[in-house]
Protein backbone atom coordinates (compact mmCIF):
# COMPACT_ATOMS: atom_id res chain seq x y z
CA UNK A 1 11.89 40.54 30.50
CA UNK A 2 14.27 38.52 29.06
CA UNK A 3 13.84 35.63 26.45
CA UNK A 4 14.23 32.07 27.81
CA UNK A 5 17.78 30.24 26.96
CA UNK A 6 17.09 27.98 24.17
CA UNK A 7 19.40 24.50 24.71
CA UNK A 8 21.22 24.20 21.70
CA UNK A 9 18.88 22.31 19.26
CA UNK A 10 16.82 25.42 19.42
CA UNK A 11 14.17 23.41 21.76
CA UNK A 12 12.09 24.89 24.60
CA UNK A 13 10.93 23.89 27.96
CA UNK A 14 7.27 23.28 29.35
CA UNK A 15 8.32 26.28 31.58
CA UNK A 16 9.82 27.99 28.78
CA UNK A 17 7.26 27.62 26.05
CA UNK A 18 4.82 29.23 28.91
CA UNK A 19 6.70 31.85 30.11
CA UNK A 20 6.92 33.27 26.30
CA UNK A 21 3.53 32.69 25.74
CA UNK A 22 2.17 33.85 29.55
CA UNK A 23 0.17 31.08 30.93
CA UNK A 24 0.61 29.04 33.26
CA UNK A 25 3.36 25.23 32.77
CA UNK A 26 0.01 23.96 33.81
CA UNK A 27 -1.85 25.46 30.71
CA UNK A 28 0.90 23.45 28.26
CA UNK A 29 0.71 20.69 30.26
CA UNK A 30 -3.12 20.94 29.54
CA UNK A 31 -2.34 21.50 26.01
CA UNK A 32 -0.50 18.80 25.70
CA UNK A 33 -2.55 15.91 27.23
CA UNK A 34 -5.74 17.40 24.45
CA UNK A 35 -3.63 17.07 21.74
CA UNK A 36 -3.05 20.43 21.18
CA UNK A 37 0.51 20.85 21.45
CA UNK A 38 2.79 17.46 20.73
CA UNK A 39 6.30 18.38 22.05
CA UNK A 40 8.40 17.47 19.37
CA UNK A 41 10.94 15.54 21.57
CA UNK A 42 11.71 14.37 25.11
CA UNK A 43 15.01 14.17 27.05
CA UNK A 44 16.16 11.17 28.65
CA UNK A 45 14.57 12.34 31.74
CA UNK A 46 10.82 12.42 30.50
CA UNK A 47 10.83 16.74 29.85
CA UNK A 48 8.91 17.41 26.58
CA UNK A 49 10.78 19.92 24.53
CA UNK A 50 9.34 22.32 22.09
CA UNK A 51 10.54 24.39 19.09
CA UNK A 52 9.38 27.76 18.34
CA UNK A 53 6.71 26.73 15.97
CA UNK A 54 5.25 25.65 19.13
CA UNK A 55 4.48 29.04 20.20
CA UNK A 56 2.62 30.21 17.73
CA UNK A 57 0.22 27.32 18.52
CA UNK A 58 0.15 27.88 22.05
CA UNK A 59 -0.41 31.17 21.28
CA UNK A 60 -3.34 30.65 19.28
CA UNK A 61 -4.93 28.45 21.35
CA UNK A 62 -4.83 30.45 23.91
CA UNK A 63 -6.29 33.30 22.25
CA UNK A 64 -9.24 30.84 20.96
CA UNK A 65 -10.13 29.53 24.71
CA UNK A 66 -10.02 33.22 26.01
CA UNK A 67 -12.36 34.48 22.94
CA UNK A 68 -14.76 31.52 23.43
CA UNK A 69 -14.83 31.70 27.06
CA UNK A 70 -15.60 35.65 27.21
CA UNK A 71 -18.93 34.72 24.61
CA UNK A 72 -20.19 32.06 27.55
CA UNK A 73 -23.02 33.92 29.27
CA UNK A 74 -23.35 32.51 32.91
């Protein structure tokens, strides 16, 4: 698998940011309207863009919702 292009101000894409992280655009979408992850920029047409510090935190949020989901007993 191959790493995403990165535009050259070293920003990433909703699709880009999730594709390195493997979830879904909808998941950073998600993130994004908690709070979670703040794109640190938008283009003139309205996409969010991301650095790499971004991953790590979509990364780790991930990992949290996944841990505290598996300890819900249903």
């Amino acid at each position: 698998m191959s790493e995403p292009t990165q535009n050259p101000d070293g920003l990433y894409t909703t699709g880009e940011i999730a594709k390195l992280c493997g979830v879904s655009v909808r998941t950073v979408q998600y993130y994004d309207t908690r709070g979670i992850l703040i794109p640190s920029s938008l283009t003139e047409g309205g996409r969010r863009l991301y650095t790499k510090h971004h991953i790590g935190y979509a990364m780790l949020a991930t990992r949290e919702f996944i841990s505290s989901a598996s300890s819900c007993s249903f």
